[in-house]
Protein backbone atom coordinates (compact mmCIF):
# COMPACT_ATOMS: atom_id res chain seq x y z
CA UNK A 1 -9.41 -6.55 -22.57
CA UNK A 2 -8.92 -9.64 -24.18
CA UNK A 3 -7.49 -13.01 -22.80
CA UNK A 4 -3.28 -12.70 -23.22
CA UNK A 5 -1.82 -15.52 -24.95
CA UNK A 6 1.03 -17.60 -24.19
CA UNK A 7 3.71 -15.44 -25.56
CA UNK A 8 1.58 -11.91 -24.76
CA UNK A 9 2.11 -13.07 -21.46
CA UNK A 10 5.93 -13.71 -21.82
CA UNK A 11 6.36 -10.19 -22.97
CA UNK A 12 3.72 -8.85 -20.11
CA UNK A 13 6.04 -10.46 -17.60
CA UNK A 14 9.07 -8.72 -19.08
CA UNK A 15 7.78 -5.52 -19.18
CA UNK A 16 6.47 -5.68 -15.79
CA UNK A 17 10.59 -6.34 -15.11
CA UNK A 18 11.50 -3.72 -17.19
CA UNK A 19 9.17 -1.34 -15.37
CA UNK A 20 10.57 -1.98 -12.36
CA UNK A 21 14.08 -1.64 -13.26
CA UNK A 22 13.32 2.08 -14.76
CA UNK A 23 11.42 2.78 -11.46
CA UNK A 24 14.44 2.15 -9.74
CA UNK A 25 16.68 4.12 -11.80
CA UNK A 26 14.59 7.01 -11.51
CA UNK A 27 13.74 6.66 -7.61
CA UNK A 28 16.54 4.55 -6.27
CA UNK A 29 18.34 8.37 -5.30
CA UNK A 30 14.76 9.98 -3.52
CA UNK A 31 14.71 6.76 -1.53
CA UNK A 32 17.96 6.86 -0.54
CA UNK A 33 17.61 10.17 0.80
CA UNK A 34 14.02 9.94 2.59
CA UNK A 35 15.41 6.73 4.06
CA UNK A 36 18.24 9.23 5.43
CA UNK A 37 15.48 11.90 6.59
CA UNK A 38 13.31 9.52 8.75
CA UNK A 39 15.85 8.09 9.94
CA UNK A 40 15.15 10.24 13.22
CA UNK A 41 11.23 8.73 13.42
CA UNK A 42 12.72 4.63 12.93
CA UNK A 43 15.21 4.22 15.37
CA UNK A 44 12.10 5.33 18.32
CA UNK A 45 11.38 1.72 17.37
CA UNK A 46 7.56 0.24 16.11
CA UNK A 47 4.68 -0.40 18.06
CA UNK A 48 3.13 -3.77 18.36
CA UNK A 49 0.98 -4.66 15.81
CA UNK A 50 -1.60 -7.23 16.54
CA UNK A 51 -5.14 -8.13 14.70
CA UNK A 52 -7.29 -11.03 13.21
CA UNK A 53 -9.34 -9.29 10.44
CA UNK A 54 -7.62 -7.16 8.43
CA UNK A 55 -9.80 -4.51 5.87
CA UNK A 56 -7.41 -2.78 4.10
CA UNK A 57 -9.29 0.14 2.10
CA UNK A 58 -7.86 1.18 -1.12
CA UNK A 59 -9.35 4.82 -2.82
CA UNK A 60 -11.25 3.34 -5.87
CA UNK A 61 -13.94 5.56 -6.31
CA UNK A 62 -16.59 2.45 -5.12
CA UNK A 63 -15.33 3.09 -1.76
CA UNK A 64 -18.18 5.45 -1.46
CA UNK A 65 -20.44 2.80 -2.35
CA UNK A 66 -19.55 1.10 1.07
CA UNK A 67 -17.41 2.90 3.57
CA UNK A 68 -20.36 3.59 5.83
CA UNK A 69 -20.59 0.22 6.41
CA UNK A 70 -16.81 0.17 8.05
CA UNK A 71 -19.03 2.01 10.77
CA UNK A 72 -20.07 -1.56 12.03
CA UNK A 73 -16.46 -2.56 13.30
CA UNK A 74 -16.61 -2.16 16.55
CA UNK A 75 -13.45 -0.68 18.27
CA UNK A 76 -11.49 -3.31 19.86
CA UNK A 77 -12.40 -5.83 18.39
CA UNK A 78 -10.84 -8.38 16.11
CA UNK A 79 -11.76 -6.28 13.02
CA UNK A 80 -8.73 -3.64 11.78
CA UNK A 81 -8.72 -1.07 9.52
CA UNK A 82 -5.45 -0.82 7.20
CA UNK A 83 -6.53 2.47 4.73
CA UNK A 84 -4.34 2.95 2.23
CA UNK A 85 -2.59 6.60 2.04
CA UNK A 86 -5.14 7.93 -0.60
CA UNK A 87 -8.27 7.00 0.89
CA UNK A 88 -7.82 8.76 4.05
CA UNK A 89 -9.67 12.00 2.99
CA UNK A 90 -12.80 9.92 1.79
CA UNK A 91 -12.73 7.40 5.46
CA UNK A 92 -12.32 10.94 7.68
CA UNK A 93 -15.44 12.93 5.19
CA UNK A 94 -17.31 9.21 6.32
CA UNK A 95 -16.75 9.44 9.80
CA UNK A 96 -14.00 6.59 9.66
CA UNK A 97 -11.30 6.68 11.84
CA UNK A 98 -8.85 3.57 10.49
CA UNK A 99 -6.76 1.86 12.72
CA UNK A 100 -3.68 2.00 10.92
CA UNK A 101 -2.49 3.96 7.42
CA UNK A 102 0.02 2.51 4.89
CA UNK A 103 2.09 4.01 2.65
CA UNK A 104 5.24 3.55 0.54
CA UNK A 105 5.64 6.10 -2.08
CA UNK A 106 8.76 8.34 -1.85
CA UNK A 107 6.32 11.34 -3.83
CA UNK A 108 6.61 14.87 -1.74
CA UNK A 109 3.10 15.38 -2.35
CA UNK A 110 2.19 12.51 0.06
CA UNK A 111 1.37 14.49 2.86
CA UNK A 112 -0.70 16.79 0.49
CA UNK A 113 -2.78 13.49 -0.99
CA UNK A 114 -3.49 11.99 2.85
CA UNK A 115 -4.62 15.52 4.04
CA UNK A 116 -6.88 16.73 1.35
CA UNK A 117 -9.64 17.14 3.49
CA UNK A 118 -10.15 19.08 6.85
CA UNK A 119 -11.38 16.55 8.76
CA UNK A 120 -8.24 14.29 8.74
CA UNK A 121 -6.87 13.92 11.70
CA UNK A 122 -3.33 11.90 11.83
CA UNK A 123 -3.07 11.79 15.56
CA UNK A 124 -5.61 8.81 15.95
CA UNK A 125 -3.91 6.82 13.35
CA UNK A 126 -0.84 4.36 12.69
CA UNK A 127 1.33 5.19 9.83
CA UNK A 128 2.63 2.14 8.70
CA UNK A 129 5.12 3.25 5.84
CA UNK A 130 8.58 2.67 4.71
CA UNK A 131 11.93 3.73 5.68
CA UNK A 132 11.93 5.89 1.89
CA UNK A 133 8.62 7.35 2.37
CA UNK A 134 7.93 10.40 1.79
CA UNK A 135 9.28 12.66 4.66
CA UNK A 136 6.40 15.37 4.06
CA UNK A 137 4.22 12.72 5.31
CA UNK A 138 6.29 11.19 7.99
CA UNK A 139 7.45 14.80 9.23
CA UNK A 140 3.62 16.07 9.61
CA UNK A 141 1.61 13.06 10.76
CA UNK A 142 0.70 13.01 14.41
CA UNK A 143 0.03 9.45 15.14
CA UNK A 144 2.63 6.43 15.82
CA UNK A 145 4.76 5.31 13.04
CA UNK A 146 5.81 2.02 11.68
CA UNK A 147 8.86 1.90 9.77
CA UNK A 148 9.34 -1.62 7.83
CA UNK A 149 11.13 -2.02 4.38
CA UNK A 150 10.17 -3.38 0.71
CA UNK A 151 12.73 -5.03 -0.78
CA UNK A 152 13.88 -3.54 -4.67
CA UNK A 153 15.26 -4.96 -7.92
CA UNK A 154 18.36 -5.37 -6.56
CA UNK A 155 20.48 -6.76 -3.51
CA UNK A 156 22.93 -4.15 -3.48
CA UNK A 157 20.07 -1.15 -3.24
CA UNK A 158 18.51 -3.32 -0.77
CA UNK A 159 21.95 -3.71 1.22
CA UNK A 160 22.40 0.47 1.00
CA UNK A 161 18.91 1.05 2.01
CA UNK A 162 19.69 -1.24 5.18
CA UNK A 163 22.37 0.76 6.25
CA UNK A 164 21.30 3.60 5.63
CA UNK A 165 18.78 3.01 7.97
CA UNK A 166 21.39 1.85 11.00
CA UNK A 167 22.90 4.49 12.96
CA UNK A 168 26.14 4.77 15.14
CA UNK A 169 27.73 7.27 17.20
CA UNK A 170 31.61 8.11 17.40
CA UNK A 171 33.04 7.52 20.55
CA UNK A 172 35.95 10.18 19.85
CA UNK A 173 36.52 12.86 17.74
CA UNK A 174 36.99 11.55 14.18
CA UNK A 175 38.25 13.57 11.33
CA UNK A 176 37.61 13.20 7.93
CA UNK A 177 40.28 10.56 6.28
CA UNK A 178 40.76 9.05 9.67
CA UNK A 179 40.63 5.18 9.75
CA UNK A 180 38.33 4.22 12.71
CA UNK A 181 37.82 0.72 14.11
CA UNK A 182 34.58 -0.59 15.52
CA UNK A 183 35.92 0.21 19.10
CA UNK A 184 36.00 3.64 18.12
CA UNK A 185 32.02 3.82 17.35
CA UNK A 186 28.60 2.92 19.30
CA UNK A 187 25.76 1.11 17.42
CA UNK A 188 22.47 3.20 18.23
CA UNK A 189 19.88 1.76 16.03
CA UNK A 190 20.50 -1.87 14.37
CA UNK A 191 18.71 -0.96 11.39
CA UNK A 192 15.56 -1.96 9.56
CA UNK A 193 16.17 -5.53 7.18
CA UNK A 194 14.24 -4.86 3.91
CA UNK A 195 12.04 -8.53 3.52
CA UNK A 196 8.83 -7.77 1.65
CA UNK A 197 8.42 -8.61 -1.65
CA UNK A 198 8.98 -5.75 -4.25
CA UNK A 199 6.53 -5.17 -7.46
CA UNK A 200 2.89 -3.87 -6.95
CA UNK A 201 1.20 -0.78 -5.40
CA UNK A 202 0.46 0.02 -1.62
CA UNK A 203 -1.87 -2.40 -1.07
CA UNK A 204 0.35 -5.49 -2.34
CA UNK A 205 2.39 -4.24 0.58
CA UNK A 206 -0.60 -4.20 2.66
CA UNK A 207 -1.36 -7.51 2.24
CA UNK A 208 1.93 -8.29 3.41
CA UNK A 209 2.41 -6.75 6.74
CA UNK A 210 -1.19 -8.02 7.25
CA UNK A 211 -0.32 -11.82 7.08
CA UNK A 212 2.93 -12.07 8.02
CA UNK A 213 2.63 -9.01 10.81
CA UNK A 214 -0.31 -8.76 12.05
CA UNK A 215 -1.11 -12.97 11.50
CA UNK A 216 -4.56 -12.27 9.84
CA UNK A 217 -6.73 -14.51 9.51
CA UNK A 218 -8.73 -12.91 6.82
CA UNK A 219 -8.03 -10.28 4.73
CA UNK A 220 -10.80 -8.10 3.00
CA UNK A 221 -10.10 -5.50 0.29
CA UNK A 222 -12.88 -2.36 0.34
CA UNK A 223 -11.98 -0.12 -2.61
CA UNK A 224 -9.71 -2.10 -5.18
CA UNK A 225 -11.21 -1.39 -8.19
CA UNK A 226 -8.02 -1.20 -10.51
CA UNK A 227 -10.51 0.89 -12.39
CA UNK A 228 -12.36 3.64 -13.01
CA UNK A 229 -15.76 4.49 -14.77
CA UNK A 230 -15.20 8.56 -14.40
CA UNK A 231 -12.27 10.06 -14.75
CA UNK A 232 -13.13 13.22 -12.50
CA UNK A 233 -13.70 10.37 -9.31
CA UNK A 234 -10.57 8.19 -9.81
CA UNK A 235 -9.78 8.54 -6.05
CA UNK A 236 -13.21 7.80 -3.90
CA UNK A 237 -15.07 10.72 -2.86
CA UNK A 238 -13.52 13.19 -5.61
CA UNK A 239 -10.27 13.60 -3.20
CA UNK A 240 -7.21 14.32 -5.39
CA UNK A 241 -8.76 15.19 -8.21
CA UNK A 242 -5.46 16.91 -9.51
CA UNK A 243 -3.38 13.27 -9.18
CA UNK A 244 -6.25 11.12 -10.06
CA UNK A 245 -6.31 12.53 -13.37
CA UNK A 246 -2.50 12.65 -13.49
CA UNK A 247 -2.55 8.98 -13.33
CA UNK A 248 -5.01 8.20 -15.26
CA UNK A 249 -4.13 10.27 -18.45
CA UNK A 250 -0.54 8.71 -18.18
CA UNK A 251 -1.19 5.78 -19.91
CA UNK A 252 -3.51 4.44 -22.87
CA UNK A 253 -6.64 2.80 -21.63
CA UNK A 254 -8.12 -0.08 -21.93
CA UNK A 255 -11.10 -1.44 -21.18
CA UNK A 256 -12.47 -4.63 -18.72
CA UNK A 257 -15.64 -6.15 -17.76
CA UNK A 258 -16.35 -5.20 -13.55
CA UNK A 259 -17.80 -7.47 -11.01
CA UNK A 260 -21.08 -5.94 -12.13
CA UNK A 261 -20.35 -7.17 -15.58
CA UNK A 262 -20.11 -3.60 -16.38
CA UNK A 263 -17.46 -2.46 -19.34
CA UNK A 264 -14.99 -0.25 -17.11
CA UNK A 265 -11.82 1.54 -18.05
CA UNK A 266 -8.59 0.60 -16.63
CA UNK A 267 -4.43 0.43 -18.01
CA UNK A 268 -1.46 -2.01 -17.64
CA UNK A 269 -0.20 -0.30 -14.79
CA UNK A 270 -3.18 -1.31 -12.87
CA UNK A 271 -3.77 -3.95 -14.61
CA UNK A 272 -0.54 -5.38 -13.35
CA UNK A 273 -1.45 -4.57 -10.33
CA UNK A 274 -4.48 -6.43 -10.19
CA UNK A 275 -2.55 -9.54 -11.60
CA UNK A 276 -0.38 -9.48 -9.12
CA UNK A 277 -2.96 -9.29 -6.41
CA UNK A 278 -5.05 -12.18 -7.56
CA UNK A 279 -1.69 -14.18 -7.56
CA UNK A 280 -1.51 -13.93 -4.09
CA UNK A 281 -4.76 -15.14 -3.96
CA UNK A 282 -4.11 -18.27 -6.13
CA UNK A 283 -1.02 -18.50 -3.48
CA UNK A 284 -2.99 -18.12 0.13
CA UNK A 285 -6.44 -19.58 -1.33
CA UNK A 286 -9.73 -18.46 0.54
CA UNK A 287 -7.58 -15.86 2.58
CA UNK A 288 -8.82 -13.04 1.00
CA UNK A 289 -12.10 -11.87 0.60
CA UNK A 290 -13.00 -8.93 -2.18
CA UNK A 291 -15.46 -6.68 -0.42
CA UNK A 292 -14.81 -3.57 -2.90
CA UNK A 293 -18.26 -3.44 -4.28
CA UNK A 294 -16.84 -2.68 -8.02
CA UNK A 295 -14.11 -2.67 -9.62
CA UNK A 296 -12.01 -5.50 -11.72
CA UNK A 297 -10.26 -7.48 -9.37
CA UNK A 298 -10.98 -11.23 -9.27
CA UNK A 299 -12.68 -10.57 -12.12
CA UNK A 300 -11.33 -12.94 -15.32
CA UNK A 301 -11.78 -11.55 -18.93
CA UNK A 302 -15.30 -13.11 -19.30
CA UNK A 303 -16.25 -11.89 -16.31
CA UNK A 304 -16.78 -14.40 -14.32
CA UNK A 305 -14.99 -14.63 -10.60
CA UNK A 306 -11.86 -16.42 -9.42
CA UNK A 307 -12.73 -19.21 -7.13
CA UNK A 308 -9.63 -18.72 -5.11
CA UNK A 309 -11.01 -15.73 -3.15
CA UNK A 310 -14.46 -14.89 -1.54
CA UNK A 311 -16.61 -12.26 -2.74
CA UNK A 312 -18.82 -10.42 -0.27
CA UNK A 313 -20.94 -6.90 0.02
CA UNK A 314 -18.74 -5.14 3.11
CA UNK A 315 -21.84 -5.52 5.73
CA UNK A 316 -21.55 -9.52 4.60
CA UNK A 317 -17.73 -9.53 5.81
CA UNK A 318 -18.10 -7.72 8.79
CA UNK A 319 -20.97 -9.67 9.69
CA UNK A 320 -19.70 -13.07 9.26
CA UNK A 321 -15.72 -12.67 10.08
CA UNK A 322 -16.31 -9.80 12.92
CA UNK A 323 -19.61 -10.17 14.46
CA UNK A 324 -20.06 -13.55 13.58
């Protein structure tokens, strides 16, 4: 992929707008609606969240590469595993049990991506997810649940989505037509205020909740490739085959040098993604550190590495920001 110019860039910007808006369109009704249906997990209320060192594992296929290495967190400690939704299968197959799973994708075939393997097991895990995820998931997982709120393209979806997610009860019998008064109802659950930044994938959310919920310190990224190399292993550890090459067919490809300096495949979409990403980096220098192993992010055209963020094997990380 070549360097974008000035005005490539203009028109990469709008597009990415333009994207947005026509994901709204098409979704703004399913998230309506899932906000409705876990309504009934939210207003239970969140656990506490706290944590240091935040590893939030994303499902490029150099996951397997590493993931054994996550292994040398100890429990307790100030080390936290944040998996992302699609890498679940491939953490459970390694004998990883994450702290905490994120998603945010309103899809009904969540709960069939997270639990494509046997050895999942959603009772020992957080889901961390938002109030218009997918209910299939939210309905079937076993563990805690988090509810928090991305904001959208627009105020007034963001304002529905709010309350949506508040609840009240009548105090009387209220018919249909009647006008009612706020004596006449009881506020049960205040709601959930949408305040993360829209635009990007699951782990730009992830990032997120990690500095401005958890307070980390560090943040390390295991399996953000924003790539791929073969098509039949999009998703680490051959898990989802079926969607991995969904997503991958959906768009033309391009190609992009690796940290390896390796010519790897990749598209706008993720491409987008990763731009995004490394401009939270340029934003919160030196936070993050890119322990993926592979992949294309922090990685500029000629292949050389943004200085804003750290690059480290995974053993490296945990070694000098856990055990250290």
């Amino acid at each position: 992929m070549t360097e974008l110019t000035e005005d490539q860039q203009t028109a990469f910007d709008y597009l990415g707008i333009q994207s947005n808006k026509i994901t709204l369109e098409k979704r703004r009704e399913l998230w309506e609606n899932n906000a409705k249906e876990n309504r009934k997990h939210y207003i239970k209320g969140n656990p506490e969240l706290p944590g240091l060192i935040i590893f939030i594992i994303a499902a490029g296929s150099s996951l397997t590469r590493n993931v054994k290495d996550l292994k040398l967190i100890p429990k307790n400690s100030r080390g936290y595993i944040m998996a992302c939704d699609a890498s679940l299968p491939c953490l459970f197959d390694s004998g990883i049990i994450p702290d905490y799973c994120i998603s945010i994708d309103g899809d009904g075939r969540m709960w069939e991506m997270v639990n494509d393997s046997p050895s999942v097991d959603t009772s020992k895990v957080t889901l961390l997810c938002t109030t218009s995820a997918s209910p299939s998931l939210t309905d079937n997982w076993k563990g805690p649940k988090y509810f928090f709120a991305n904001r959208t393209a627009t105020t007034e979806l963001d304002s529905k989505l709010f309350y949506i997610s508040r609840l009240h009860t009548a105090k009387k019998d209220i018919k249909i037509g009647e006008e009612i008064s706020s004596d006449d109802v009881e506020m049960v659950f205040g709601g959930i205020l949408p305040r993360l930044q829209p635009g990007g994938n699951v782990t730009a959310s992830a990032l997120q909740l990690a500095m401005h919920d958890f307070g980390a310190k560090k943040i390390v990224f295991v399996g953000q490739d924003f790539s791929w190399r073969d098509e039949n292993a999009f998703y680490a550890g051959h898990a989802n085959r079926e969607m991995g090459i969904e997503r991958i067919n959906s768009e033309r490809h391009q190609t992009h040098l690796d940290v390896y300096g390796r010519e790897v495949i990749t598209n706008m979409s993720l491409f987008n993604f990763k731009y995004i990403h490394e401009n939270y980096a340029k934003a919160y220098k030196n936070v993050f550190v890119n322990a993926t192993e592979g992949g294309i992010f922090g990685i500029n055209e000629d292949g050389s590495k943004m200085e804003e963020m750290e690059f480290l094997t995974l053993e490296q990380s945990i070694e000098k920001y856990v055990l250290g």
